[in-house]
N, C-alpha and C. Protein backbone atom coordinates (compact mmCIF):
# COMPACT_ATOMS: atom_id res chain seq x y z
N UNK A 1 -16.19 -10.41 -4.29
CA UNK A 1 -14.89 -9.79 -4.27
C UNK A 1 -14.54 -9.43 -2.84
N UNK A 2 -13.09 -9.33 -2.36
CA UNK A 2 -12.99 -9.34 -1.01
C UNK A 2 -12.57 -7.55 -0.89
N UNK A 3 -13.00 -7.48 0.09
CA UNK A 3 -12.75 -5.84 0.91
C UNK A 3 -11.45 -5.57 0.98
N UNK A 4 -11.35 -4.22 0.77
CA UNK A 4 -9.72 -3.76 0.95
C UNK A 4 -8.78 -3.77 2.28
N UNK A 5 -7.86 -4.31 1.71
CA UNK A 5 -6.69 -4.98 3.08
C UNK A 5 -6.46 -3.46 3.78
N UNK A 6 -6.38 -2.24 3.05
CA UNK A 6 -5.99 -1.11 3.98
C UNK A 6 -6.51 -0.56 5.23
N UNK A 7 -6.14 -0.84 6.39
CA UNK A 7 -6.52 -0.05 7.84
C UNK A 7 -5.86 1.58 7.78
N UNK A 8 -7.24 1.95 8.49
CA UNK A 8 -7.26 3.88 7.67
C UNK A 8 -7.63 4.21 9.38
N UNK A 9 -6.93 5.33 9.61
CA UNK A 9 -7.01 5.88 11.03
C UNK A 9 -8.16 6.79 11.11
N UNK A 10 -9.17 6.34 12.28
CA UNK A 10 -10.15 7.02 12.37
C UNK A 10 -10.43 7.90 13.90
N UNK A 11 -10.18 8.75 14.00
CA UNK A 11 -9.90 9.28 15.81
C UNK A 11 -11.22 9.48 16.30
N UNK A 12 -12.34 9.78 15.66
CA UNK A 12 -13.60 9.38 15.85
C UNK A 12 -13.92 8.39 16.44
N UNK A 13 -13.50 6.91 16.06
CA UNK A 13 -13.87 5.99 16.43
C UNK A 13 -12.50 4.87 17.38
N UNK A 14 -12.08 5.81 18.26
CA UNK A 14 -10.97 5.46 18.92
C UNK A 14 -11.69 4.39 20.16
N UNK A 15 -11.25 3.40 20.30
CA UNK A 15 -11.66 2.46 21.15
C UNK A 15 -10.44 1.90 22.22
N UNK A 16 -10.78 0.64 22.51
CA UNK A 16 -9.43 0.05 23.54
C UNK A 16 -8.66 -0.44 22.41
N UNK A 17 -9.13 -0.97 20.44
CA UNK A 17 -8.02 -1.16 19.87
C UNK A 17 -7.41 -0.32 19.03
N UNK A 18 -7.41 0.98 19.50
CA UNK A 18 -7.29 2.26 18.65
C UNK A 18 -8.01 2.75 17.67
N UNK A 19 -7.37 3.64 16.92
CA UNK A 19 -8.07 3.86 16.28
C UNK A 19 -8.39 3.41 14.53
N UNK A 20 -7.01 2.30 14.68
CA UNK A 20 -7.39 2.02 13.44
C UNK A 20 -8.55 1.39 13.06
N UNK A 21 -9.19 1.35 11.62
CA UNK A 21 -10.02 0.65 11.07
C UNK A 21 -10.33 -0.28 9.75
N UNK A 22 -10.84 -1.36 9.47
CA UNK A 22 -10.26 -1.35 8.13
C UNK A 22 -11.46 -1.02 7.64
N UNK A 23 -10.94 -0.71 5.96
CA UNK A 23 -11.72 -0.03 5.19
C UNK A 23 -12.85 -1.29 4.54
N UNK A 24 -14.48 -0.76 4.38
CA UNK A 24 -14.88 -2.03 4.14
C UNK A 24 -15.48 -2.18 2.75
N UNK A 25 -14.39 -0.83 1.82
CA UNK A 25 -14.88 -0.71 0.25
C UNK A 25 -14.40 -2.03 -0.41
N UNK A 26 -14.86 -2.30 -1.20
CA UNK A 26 -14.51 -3.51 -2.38
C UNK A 26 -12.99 -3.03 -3.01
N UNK A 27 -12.19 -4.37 -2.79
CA UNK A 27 -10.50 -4.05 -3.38
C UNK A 27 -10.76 -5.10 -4.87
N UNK A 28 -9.40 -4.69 -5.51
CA UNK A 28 -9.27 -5.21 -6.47
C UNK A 28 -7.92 -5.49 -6.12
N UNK A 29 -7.54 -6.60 -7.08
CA UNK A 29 -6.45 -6.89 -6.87
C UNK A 29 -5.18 -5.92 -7.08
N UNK A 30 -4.08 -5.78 -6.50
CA UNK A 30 -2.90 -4.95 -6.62
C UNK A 30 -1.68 -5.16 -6.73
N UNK A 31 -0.84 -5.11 -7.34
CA UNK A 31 0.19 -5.19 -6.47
C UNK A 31 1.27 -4.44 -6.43
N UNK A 32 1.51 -4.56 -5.02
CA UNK A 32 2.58 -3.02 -4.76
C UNK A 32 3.65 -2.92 -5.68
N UNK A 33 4.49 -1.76 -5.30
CA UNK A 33 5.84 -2.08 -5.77
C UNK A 33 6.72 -2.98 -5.12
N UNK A 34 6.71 -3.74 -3.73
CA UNK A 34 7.35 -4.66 -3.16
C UNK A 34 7.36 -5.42 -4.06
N UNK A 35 6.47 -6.04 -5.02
CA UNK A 35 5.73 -6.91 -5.24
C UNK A 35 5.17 -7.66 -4.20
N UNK A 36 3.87 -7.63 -3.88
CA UNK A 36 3.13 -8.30 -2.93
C UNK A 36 2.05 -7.68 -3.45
N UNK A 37 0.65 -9.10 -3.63
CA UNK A 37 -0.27 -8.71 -4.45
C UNK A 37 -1.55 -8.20 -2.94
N UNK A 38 -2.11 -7.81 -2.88
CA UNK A 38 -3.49 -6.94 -1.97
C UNK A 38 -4.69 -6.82 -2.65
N UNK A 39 -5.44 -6.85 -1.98
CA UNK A 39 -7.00 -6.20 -2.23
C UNK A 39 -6.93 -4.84 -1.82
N UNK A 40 -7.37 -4.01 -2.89
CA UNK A 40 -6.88 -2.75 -2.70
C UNK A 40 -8.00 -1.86 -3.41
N UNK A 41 -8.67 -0.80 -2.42
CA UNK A 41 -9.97 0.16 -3.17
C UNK A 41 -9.42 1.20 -4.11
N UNK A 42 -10.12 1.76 -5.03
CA UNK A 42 -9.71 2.64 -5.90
C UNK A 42 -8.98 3.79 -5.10
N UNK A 43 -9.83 4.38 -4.08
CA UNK A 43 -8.90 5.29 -3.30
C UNK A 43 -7.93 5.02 -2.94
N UNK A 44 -7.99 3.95 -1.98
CA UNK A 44 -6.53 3.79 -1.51
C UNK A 44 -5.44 3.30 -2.25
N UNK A 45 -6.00 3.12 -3.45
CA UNK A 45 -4.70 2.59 -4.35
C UNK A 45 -3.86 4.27 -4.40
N UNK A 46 -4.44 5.30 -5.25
CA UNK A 46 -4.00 5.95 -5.17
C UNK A 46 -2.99 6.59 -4.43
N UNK A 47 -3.68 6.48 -3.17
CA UNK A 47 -3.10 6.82 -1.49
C UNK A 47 -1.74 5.98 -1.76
N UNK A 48 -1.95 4.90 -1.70
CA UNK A 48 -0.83 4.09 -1.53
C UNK A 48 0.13 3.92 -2.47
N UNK A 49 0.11 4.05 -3.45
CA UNK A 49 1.12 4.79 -4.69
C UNK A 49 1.79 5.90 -4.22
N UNK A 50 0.82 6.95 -3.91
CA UNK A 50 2.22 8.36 -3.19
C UNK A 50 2.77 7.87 -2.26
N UNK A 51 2.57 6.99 -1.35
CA UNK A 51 3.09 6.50 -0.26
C UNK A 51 4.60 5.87 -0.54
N UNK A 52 4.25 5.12 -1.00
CA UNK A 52 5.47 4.38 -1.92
C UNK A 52 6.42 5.09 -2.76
N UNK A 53 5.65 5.96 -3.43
CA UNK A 53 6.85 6.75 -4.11
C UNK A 53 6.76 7.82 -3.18
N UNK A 54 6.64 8.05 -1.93
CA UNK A 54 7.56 9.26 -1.24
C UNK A 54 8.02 8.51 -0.15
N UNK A 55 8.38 7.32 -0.29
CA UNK A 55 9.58 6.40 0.33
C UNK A 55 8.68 6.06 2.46
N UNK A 56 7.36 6.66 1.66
CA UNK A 56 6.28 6.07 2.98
C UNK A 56 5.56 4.96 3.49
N UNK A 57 6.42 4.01 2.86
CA UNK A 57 5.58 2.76 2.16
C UNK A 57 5.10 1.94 3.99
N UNK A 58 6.40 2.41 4.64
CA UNK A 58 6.48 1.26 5.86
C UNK A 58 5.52 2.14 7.17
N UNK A 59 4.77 3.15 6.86
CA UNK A 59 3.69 3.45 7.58
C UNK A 59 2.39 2.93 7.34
N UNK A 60 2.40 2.37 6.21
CA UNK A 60 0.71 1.60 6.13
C UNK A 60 0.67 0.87 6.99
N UNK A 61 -0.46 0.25 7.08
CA UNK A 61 -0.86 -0.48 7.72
C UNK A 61 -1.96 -1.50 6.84
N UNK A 62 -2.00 -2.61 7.20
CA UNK A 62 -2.69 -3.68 6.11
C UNK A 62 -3.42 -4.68 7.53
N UNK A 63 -4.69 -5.05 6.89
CA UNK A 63 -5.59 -5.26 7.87
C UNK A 63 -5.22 -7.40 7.85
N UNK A 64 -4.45 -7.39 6.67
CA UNK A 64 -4.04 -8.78 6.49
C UNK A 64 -2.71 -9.06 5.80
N UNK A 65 -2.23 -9.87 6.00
CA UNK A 65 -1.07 -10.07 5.10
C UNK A 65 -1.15 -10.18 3.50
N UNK A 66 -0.51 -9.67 2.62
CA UNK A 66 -0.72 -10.09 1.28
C UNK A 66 0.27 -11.02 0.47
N UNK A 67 0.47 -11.09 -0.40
CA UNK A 67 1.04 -12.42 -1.04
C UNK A 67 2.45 -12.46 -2.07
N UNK A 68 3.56 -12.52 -1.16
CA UNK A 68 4.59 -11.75 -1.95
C UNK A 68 4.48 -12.80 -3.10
N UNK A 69 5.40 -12.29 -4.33
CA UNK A 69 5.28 -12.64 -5.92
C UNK A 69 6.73 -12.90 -6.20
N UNK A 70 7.29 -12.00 -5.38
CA UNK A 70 8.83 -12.06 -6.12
C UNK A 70 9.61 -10.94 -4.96
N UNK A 71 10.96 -10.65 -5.55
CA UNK A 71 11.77 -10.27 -4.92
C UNK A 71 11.71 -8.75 -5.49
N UNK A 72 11.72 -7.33 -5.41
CA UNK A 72 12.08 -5.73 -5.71
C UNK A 72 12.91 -6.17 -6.38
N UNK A 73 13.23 -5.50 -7.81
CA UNK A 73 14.64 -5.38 -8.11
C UNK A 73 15.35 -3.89 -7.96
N UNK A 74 14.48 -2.91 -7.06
CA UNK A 74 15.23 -1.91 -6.85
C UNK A 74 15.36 -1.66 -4.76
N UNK A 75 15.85 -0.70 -4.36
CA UNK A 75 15.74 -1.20 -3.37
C UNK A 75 15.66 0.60 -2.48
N UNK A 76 15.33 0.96 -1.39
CA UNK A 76 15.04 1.81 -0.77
C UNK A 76 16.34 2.87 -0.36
N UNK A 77 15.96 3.93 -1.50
CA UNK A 77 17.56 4.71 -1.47
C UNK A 77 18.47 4.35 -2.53
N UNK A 78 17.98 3.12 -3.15
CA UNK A 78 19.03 2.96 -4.05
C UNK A 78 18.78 3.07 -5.37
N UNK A 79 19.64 2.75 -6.85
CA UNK A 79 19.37 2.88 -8.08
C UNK A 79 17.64 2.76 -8.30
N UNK A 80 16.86 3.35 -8.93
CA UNK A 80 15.87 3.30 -9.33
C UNK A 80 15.58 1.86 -10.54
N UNK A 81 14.64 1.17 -10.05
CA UNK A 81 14.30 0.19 -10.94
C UNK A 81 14.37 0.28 -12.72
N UNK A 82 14.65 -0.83 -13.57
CA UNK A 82 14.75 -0.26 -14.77
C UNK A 82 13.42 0.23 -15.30
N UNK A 83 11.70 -0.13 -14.60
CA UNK A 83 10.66 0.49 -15.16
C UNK A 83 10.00 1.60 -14.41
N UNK A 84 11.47 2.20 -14.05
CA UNK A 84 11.54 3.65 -13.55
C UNK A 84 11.96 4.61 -14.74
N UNK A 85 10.92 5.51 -15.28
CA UNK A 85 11.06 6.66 -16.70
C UNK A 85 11.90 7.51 -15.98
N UNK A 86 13.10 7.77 -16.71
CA UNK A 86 14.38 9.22 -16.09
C UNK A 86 13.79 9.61 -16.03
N UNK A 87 14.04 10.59 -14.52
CA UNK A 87 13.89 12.23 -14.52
C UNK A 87 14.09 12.61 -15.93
N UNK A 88 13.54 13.91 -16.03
CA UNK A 88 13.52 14.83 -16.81
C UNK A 88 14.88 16.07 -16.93
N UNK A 89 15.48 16.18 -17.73
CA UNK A 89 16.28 17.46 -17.40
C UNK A 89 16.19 18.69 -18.22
C-alpha cells in the first residue's frame, strides 16, 4: 500500500527544503471533496476533512499530485452541494 500524499510541517526538522515533510504512515485511498482521489492516513484524513469544511482546503499541501475523478458540483462560497444535510434550525 502506498504512504500518505500529506506533507505535515515539522520546525524541528527545518532544513535548506523547509520544513515540510511527508508523512510516511500507510494511506488509503480517498477522495476529497474536489473530487480527486489520494493516499490518505487515518489521521490526516480527519485533519483534512476540517480543512475542507472550514473552507482551508488550499493550505494543504500534498507530497504528490492526486487523480482528479470529476468536476465539484458545489463550489467555494457558493450553494452547498445536494449531499450537503441542511443546517439545522
Amino acid at each position: 500500500m502506498a504512504a500518505c500524499d500529506v506533507l505535515y510541517h515539522d520546525p524541528a526538522h527545518a532544513g535548506p527544503g523547509g520544513a515540510w515533510r511527508p508523512c510516511s504512515a500507510r494511506g488509503a485511498v480517498w477522495t476529497d471533496p474536489d473530487l480527486v482521489l489520494r493516499f490518505v492516513c487515518d489521521k490526516h484524513r480527519r485533519q483534512l476533512t476540517a480543512l475542507h469544511a472550514a473552507g482551508l482546503a488550499d493550505r494543504i499541501r500534498w507530497a504528490r499530485d492526486g487523480l482528479a475523478i470529476g468536476t465539484p458540483t458545489h463550489t467555494q462560497g457558493g450553494s452547498p452541494c445536494a449531499s450537503t444535510p441542511p443546517a439545522s434550525t
